[in-house]
Protein backbone atom coordinates (compact mmCIF):
# COMPACT_ATOMS: atom_id res chain seq x y z
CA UNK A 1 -23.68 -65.20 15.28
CA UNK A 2 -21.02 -67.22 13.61
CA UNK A 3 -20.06 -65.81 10.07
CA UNK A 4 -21.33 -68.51 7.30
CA UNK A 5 -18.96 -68.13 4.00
CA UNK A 6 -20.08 -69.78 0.99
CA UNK A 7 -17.20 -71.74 -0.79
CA UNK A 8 -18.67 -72.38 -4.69
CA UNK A 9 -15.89 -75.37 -5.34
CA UNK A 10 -14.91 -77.96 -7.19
CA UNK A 11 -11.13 -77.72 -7.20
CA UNK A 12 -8.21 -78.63 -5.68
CA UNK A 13 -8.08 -74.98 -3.69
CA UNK A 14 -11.59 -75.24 -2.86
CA UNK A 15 -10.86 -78.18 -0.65
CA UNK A 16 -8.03 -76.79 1.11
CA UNK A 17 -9.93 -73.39 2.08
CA UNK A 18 -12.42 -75.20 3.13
CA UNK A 19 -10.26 -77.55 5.90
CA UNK A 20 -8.83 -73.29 6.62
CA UNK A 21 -12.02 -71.84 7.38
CA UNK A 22 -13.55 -74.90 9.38
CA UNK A 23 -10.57 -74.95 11.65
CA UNK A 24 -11.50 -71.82 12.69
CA UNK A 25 -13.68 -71.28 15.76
CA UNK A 26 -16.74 -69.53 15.15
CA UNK A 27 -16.61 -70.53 11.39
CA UNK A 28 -19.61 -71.54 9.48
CA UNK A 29 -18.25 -73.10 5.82
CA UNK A 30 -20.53 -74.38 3.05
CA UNK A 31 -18.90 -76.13 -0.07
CA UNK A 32 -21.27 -75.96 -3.27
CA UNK A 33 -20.24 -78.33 -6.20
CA UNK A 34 -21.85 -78.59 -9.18
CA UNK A 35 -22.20 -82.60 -9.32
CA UNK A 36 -20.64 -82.97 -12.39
CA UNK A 37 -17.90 -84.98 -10.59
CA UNK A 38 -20.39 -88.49 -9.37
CA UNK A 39 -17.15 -89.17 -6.57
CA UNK A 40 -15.98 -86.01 -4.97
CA UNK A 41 -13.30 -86.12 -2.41
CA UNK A 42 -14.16 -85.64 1.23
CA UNK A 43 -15.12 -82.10 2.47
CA UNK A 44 -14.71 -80.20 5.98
CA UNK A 45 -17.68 -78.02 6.77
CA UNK A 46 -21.27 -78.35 5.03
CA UNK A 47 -21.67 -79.76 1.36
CA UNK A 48 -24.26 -78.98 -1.23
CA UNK A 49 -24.47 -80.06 -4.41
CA UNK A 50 -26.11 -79.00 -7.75
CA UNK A 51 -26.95 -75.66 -9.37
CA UNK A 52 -29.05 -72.43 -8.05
CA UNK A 53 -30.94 -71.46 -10.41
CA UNK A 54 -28.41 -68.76 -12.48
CA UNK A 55 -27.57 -65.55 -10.44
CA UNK A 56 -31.21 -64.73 -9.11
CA UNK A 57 -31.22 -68.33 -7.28
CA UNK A 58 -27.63 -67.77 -5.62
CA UNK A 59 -28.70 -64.03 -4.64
CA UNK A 60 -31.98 -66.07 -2.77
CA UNK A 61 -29.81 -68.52 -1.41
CA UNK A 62 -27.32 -66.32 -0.09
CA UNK A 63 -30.50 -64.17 2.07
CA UNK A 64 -31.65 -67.43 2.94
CA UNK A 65 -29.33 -68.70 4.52
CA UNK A 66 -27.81 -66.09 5.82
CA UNK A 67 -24.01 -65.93 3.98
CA UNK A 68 -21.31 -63.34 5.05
CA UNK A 69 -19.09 -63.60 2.35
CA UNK A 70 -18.90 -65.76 -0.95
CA UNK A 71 -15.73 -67.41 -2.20
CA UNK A 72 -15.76 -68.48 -5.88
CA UNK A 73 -13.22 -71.23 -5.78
CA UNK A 74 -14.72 -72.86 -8.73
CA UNK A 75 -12.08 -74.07 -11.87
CA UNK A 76 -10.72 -71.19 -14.12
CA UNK A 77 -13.02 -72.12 -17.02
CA UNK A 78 -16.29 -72.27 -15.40
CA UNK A 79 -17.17 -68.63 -16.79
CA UNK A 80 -21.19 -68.68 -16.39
CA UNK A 81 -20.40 -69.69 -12.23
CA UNK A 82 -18.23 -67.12 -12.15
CA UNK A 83 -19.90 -64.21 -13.78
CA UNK A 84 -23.27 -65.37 -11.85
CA UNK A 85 -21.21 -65.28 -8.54
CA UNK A 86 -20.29 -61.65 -9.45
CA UNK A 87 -23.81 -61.06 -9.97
CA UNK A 88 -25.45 -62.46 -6.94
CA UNK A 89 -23.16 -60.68 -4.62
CA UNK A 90 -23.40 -57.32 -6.04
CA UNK A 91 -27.08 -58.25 -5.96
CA UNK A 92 -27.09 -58.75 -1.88
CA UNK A 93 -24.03 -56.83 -0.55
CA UNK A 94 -22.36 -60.17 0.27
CA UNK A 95 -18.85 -59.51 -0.32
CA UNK A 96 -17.18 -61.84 -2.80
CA UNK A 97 -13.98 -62.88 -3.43
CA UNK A 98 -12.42 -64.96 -6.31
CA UNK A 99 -9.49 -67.32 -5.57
CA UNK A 100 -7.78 -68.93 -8.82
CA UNK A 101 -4.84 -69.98 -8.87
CA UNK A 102 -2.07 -68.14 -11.70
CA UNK A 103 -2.05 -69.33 -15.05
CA UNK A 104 0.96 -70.96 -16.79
CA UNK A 105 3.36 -68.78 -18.18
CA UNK A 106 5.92 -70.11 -21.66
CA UNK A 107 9.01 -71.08 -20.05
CA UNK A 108 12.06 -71.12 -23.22
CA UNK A 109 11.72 -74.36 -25.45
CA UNK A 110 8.23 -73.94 -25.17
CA UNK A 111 6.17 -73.51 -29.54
CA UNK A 112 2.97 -72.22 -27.79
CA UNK A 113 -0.33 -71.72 -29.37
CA UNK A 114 -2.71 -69.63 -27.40
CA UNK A 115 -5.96 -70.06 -28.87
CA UNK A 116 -9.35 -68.38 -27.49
CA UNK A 117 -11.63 -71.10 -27.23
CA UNK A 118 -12.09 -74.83 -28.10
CA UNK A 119 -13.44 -74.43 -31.65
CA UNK A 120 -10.28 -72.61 -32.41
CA UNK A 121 -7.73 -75.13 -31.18
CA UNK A 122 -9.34 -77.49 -33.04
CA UNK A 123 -8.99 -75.24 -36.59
CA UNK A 124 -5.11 -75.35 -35.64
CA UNK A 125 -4.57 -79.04 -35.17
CA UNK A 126 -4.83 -80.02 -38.76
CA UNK A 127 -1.41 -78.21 -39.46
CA UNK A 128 0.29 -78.87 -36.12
CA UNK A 129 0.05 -82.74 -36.02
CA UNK A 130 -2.12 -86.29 -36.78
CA UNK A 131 -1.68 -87.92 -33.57
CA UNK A 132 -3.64 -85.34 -30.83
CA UNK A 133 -3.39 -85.43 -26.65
CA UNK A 134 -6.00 -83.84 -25.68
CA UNK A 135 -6.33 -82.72 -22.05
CA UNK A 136 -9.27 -80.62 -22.39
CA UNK A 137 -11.65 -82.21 -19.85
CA UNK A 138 -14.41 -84.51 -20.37
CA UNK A 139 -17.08 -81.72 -21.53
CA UNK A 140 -16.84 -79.79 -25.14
CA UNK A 141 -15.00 -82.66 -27.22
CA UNK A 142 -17.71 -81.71 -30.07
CA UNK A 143 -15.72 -79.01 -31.02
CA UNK A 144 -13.01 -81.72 -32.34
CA UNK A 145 -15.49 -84.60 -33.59
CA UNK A 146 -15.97 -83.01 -37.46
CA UNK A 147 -11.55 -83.84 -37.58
CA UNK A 148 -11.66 -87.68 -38.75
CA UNK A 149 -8.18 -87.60 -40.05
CA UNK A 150 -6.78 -87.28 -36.85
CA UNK A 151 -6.23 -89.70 -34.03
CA UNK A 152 -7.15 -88.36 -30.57
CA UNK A 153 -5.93 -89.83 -27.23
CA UNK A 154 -8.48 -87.88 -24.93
CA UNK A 155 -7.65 -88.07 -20.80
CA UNK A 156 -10.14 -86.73 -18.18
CA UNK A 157 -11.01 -87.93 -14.98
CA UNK A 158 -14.20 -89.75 -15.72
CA UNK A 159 -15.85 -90.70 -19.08
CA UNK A 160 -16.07 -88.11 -21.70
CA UNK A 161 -19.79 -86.89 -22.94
CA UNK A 162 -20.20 -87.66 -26.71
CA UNK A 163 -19.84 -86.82 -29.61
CA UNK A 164 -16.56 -87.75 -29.85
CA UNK A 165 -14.15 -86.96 -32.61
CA UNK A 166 -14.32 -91.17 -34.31
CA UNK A 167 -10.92 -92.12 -34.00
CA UNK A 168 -10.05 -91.73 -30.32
CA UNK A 169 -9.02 -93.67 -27.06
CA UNK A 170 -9.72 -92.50 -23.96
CA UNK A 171 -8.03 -92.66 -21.07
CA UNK A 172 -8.90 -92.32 -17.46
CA UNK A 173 -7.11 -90.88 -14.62
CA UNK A 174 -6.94 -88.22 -12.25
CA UNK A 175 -3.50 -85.73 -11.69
CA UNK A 176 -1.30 -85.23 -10.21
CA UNK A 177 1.17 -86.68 -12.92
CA UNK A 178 4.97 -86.56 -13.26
CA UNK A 179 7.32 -85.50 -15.95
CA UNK A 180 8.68 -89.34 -16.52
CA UNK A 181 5.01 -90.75 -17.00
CA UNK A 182 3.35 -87.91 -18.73
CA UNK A 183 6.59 -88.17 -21.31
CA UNK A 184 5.99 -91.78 -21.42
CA UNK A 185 2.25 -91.35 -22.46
CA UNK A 186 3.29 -89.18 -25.18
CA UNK A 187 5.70 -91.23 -26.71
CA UNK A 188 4.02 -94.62 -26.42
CA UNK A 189 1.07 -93.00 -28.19
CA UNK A 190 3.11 -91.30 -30.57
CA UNK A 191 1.76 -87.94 -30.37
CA UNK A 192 2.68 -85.06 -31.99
CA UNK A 193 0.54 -82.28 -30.45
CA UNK A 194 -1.02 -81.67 -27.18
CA UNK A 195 -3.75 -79.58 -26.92
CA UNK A 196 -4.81 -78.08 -23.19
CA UNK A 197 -6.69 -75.43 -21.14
CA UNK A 198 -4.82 -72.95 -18.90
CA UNK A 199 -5.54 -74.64 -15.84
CA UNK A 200 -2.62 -73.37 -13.92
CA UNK A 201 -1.05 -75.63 -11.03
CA UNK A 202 1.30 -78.06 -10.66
CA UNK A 203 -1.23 -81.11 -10.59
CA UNK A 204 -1.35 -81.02 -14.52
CA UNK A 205 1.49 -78.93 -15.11
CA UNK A 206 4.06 -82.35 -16.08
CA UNK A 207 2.71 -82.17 -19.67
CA UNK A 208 3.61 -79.26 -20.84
CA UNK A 209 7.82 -79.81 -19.76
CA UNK A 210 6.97 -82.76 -21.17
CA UNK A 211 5.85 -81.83 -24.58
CA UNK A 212 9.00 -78.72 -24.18
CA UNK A 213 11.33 -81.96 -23.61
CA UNK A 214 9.79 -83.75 -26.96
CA UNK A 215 9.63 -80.01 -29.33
CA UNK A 216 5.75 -80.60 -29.32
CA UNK A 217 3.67 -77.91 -30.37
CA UNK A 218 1.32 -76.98 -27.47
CA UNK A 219 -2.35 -75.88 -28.64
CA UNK A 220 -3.42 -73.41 -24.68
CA UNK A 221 -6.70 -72.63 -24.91
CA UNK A 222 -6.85 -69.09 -22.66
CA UNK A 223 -8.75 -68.42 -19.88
CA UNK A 224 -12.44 -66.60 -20.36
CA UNK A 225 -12.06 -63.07 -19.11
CA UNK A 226 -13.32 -62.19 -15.75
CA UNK A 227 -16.38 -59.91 -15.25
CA UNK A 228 -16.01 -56.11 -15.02
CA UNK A 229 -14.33 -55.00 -12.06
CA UNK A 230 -13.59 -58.51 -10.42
CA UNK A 231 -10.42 -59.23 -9.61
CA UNK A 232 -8.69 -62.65 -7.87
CA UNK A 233 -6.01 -63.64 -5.14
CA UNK A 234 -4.02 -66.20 -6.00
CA UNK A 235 -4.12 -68.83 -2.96
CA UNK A 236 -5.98 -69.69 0.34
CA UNK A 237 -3.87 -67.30 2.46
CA UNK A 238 -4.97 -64.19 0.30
CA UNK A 239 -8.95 -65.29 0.80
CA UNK A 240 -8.16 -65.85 4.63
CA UNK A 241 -6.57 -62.29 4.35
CA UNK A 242 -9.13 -61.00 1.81
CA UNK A 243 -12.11 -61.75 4.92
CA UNK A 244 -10.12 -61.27 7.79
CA UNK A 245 -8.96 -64.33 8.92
CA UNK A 246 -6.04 -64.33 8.53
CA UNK A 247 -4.57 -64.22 12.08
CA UNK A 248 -4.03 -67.28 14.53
């Protein structure tokens, strides 16, 4: 029977494991996304979409239909997937493998602020700046909507979910973006302090030479931990590797 891996995705890795795994003959892949996206790009393999049910609904799925292994691909930030991934798989015996890509590391010129969580960037902006870029993704702006002395210029790829701090503009788009426009953006709109997650990559990475470039202070909001006794690989060749795939 043809081994059937289980891709939980959503990310820019996700994709490109999955076009890996269905090149290979004899390889069943199935992409899960959470729908929170309404215009995903296109997919090889099977696609699913929408939640399980917490760890006991992946666990059934995964006997259902039969997985063989379980890749969580999903973004760095998506903590509950990720710890519910752990648990299904321990759950069933279907080995599980986690593929994130590396953080960002302070390169010199860099005034860092690594902060723990949303609601604590937002107690630093009031003494780093007035005029905010926030690159935080469309969900957990609340955490900044009780600062109304501050002007926020929020970007995310589609429209942020309310509330919203009141002064703010939004702006649409989707990475990857370059060093020239991202300093552009932050000089037309006069900002003084950019405020991000640790997404790693290179897709989203132009903002932060950008902001070293300018002296901006940089507000990183770390990474949740990862559940006890899971570790990662950093790129599709290490998951190929990781379930023996790896060869021609």
């Amino acid at each position: 029977m043809s081994p059937h891996v289980l891709i939980l995705g959503g990310t820019a890795e996700a994709r490109r494991l999955a076009a890996a795994l269905a090149a290979r003959p004899g390889v069943r892949v199935t992409t899960s996304l959470a729908g929170r996206v309404t215009r995903p790009g296109p997919l090889e393999g099977d696609v699913r979409t929408g939640g399980f049910g917490g760890a006991e609904g992946l666990a059934a799925w995964l006997r259902e239909h039969r997985v063989d292994a379980l890749v969580d691909a999903t973004h760095p930030f998506a903590g509950r997937i990720t710890a519910n991934a752990a648990r299904a798989a321990a759950a069933t015996g279907v080995p599980a493998v986690v593929l994130r890509r590396p953080g960002w590391r302070p390169a010199p010129g860099d005034r860092w602020h690594p902060v723990a969580s949303l609601s604590a960037a937002a107690g630093l902006l009031p003494g780093l700046g007035r005029r905010a870029f926030l690159t935080t993704g469309r969900l957990g702006l609340a955490a900044f909507a009780h600062l109304t002395e501050l002007h926020f210029v929020v970007r995310s790829v589609e429209a942020p979910e309310p509330p919203l701090p009141p002064d703010t503009r939004v702006l649409l788009a989707r990475g990857p973006f370059t060093v020239p426009d991202e300093t552009a953006l932050l000089r037309e709109h006069r900002i003084d302090v950019l405020v991000t997650k640790d997404s790693g990559g290179e897709a989203t990475s132009a903002k932060l030479t950008a902001a070293r470039e300018l002296a901006l202070p940089v507000v990183v909001v770390r990474r949740p931990p990862l559940p006890p006794g899971v570790s990662t690989v950093p790129d599709v060749p290490g998951v190929l590797q990781r379930l023996g795939l790896s060869g021609p």
